[in-house]
Structure formats: C-alpha cells, structure tokens
C-alpha atoms as a PDB file:
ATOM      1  CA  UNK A   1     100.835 -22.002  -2.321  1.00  0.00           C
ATOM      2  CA  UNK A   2     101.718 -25.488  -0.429  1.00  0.00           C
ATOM      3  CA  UNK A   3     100.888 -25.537   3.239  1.00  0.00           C
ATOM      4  CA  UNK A   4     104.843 -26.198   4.511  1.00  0.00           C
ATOM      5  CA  UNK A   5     102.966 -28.618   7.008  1.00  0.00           C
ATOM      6  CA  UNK A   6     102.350 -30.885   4.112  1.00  0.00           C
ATOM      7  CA  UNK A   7     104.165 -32.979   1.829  1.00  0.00           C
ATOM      8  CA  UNK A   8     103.895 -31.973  -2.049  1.00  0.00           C
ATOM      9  CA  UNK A   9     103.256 -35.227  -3.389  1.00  0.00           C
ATOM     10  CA  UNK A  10      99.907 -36.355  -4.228  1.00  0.00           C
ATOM     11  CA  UNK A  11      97.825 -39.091  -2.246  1.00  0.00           C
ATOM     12  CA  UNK A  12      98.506 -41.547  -5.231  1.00  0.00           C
ATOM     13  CA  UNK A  13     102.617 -41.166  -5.187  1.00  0.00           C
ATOM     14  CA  UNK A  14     104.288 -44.403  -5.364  1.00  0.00           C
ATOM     15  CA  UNK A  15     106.894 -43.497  -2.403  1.00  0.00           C
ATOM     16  CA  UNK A  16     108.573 -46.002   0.171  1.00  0.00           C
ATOM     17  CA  UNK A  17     107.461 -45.167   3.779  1.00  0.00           C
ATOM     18  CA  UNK A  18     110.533 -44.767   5.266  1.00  0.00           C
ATOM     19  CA  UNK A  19     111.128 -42.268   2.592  1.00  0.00           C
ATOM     20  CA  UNK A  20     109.825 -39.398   4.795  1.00  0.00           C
ATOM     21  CA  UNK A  21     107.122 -39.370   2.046  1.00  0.00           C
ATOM     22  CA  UNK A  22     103.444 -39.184   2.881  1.00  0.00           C
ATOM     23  CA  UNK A  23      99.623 -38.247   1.211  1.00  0.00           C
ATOM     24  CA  UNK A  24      98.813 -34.451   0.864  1.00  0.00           C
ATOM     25  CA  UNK A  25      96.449 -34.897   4.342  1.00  0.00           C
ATOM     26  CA  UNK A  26      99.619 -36.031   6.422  1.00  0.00           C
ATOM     27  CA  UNK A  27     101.972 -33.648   8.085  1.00  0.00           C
ATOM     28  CA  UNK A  28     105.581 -34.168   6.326  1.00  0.00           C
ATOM     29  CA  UNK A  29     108.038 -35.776   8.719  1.00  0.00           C
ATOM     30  CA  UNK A  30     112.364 -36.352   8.250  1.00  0.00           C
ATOM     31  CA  UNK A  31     113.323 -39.713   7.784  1.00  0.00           C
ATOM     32  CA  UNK A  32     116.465 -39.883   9.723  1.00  0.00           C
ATOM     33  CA  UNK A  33     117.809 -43.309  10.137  1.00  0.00           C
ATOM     34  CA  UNK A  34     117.945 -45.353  13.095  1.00  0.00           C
ATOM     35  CA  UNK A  35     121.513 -44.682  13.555  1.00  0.00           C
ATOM     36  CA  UNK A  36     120.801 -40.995  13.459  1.00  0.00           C
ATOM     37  CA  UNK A  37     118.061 -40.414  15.608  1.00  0.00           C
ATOM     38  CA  UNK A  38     120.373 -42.344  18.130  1.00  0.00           C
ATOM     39  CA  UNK A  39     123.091 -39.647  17.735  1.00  0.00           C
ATOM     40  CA  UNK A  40     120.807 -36.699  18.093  1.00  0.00           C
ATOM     41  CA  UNK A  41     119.205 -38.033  21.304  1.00  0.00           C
ATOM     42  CA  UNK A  42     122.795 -39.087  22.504  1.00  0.00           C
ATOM     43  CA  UNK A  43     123.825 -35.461  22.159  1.00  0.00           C
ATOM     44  CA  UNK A  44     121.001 -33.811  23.359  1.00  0.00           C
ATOM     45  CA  UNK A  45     120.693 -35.883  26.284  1.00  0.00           C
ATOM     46  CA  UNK A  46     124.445 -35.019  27.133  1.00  0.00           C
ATOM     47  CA  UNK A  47     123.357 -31.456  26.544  1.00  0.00           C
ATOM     48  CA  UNK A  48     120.080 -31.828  28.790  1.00  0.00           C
ATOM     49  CA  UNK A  49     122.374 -32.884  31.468  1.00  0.00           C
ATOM     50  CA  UNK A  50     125.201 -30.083  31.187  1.00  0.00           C
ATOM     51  CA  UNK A  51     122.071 -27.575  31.272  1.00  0.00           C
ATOM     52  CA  UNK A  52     120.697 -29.005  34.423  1.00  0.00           C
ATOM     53  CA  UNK A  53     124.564 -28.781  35.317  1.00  0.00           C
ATOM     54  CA  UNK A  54     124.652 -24.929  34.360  1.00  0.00           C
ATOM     55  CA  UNK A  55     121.383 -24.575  36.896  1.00  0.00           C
ATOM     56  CA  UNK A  56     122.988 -26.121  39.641  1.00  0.00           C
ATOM     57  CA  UNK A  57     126.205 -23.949  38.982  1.00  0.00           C
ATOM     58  CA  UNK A  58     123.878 -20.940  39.648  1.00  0.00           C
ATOM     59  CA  UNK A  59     121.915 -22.234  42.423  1.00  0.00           C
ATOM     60  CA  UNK A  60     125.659 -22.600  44.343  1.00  0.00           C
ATOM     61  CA  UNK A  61     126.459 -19.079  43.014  1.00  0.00           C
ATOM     62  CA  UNK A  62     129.261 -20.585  40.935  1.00  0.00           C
ATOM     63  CA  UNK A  63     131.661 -17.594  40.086  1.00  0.00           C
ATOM     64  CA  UNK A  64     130.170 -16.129  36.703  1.00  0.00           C
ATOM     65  CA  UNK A  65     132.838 -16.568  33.845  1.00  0.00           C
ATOM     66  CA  UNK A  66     132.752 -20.458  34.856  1.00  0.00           C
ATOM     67  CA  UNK A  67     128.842 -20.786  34.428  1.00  0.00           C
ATOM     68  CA  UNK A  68     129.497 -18.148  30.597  1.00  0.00           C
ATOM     69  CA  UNK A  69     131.918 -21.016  29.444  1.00  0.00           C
ATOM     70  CA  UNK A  70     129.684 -23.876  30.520  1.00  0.00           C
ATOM     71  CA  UNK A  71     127.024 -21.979  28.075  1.00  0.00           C
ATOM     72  CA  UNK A  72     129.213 -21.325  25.766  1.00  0.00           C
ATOM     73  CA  UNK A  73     129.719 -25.164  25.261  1.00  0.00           C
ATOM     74  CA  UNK A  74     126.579 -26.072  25.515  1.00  0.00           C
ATOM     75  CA  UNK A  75     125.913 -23.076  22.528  1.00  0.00           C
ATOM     76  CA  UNK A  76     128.845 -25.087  20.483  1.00  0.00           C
ATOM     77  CA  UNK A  77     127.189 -28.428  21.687  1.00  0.00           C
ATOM     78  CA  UNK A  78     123.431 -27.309  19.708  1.00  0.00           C
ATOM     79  CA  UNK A  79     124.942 -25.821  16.872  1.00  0.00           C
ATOM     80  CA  UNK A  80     126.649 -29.491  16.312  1.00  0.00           C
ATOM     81  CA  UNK A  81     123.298 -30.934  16.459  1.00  0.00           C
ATOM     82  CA  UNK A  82     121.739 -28.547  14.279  1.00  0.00           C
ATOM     83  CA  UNK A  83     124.718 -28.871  11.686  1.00  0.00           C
ATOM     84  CA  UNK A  84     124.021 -32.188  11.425  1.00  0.00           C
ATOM     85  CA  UNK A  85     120.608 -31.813  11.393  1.00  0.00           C
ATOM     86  CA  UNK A  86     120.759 -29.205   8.646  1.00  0.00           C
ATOM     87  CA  UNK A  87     123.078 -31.705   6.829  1.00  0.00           C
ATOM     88  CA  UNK A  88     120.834 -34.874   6.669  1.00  0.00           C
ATOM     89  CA  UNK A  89     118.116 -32.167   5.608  1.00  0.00           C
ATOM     90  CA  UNK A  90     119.520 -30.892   2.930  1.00  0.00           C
ATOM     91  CA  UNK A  91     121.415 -34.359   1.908  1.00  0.00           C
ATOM     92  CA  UNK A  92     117.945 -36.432   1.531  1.00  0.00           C
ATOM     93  CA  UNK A  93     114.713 -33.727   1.771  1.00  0.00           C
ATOM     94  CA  UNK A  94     115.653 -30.911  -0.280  1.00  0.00           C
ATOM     95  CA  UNK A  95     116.873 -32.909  -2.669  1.00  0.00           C
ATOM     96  CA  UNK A  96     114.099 -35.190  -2.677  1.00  0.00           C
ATOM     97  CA  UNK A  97     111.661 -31.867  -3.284  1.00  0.00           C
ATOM     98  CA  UNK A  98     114.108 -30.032  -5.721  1.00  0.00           C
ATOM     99  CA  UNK A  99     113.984 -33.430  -7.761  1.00  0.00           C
ATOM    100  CA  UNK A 100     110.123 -32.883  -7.240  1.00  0.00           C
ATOM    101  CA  UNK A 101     110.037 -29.925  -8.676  1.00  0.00           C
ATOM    102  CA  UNK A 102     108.849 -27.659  -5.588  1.00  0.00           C
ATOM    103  CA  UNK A 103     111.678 -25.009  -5.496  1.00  0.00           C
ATOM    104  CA  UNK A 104     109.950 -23.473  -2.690  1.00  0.00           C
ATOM    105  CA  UNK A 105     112.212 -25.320  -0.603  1.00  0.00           C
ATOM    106  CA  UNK A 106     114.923 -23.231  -1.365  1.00  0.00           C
ATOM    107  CA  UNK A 107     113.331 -20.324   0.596  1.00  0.00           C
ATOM    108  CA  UNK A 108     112.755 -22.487   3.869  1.00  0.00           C
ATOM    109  CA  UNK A 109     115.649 -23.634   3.959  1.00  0.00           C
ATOM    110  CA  UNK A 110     117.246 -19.932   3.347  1.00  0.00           C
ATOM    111  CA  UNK A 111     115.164 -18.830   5.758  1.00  0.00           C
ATOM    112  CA  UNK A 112     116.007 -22.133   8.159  1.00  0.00           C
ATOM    113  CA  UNK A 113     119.694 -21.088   7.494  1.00  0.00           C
ATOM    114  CA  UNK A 114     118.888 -17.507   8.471  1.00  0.00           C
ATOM    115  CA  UNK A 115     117.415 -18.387  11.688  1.00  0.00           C
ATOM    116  CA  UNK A 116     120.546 -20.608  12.828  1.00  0.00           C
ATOM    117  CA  UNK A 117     123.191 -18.426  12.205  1.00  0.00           C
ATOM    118  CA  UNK A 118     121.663 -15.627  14.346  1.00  0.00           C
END
C-alpha cells in the first residue's frame, strides 16, 4: 500500500517540476498555478479578516443573530475555497494518478469529499 504522503511515481519518472510530480522520497505537493494560489490567499485573507471581525463582534457583545450570519458567511466563504480547491484537484491530480494507474485515489478523494460535505 502507497504511503498517501508520497507520490506514486518512481525516482526515475521523466515528469516536469511544476507538474506537482516528485521522487518516491519526496512528500507529494499540488501544483496550483500562480494565478491560483493568488486567489486562494486573496480569499482567505478576506476570510482571516471577517473572522477577526466576528471576534470583535463578540468582544462588544454584538446582538447574537448578527455575529450567526457573519459565520454563516464566512461558512459559505470556505466552502468557495474548498470548491475550488477540490476542483483544481480533481481537474489536474486525480487525473494525473488515474492516468497513472493508482486508483487508490478514488478513495481519498471519496473520503476528501466525505469530510467536506459534513
């Protein structure tokens, strides 16, 4: 069984870097591009800031349902990040391993999709 840590292609693969694809000793990472990683750090800086928003709601004992709908958007706010995320993930690394051959991917990513809908 393949350490999920670990990419499944052999130290010898003839893979581009930017890929995402790496020798059997080197964790696997995404390989988002440029303009991507800028969009998920744009959003999750803007959520950052509406939780540090939600705190100081609290602190001045903000009346309740106002601080429930500021979570409630910043709920809505990660689930667009992790749509996207889940997206580009399926779009470019599960295909990459399916085309591999490792069909284990299927069950992470079930069990990714499991874990974000709860």
């Amino acid at each position: 069984m393949e350490d999920k840590n670990h990419c499944s292609h052999s130290s010898g693969a003839d893979h581009p870097a930017e890929a995402g694809c790496c020798d059997s000793t080197q964790p696997r990472k995404s390989h988002h591009s440029q303009e991507m990683k800028s969009s998920l750090v744009n959003r999750l800086n803007r959520i950052e800031g509406q939780i540090r928003g939600v705190k100081g709601l609290i602190e001045k004992d903000v009346y309740c349902d106002d601080v429930l709908n500021q979570i409630a958007a910043i709920q809505s706010a990660l689930n667009g990040v992790g749509k996207l995320l889940l997206e580009g993930h399926m779009k470019s690394c599960v295909v990459e391993r399916i085309m591999e051959g490792d069909r284990e991917v299927l069950d992470e990513l079930l069990i990714t999709v499991n874990k974000l809908m709860r």
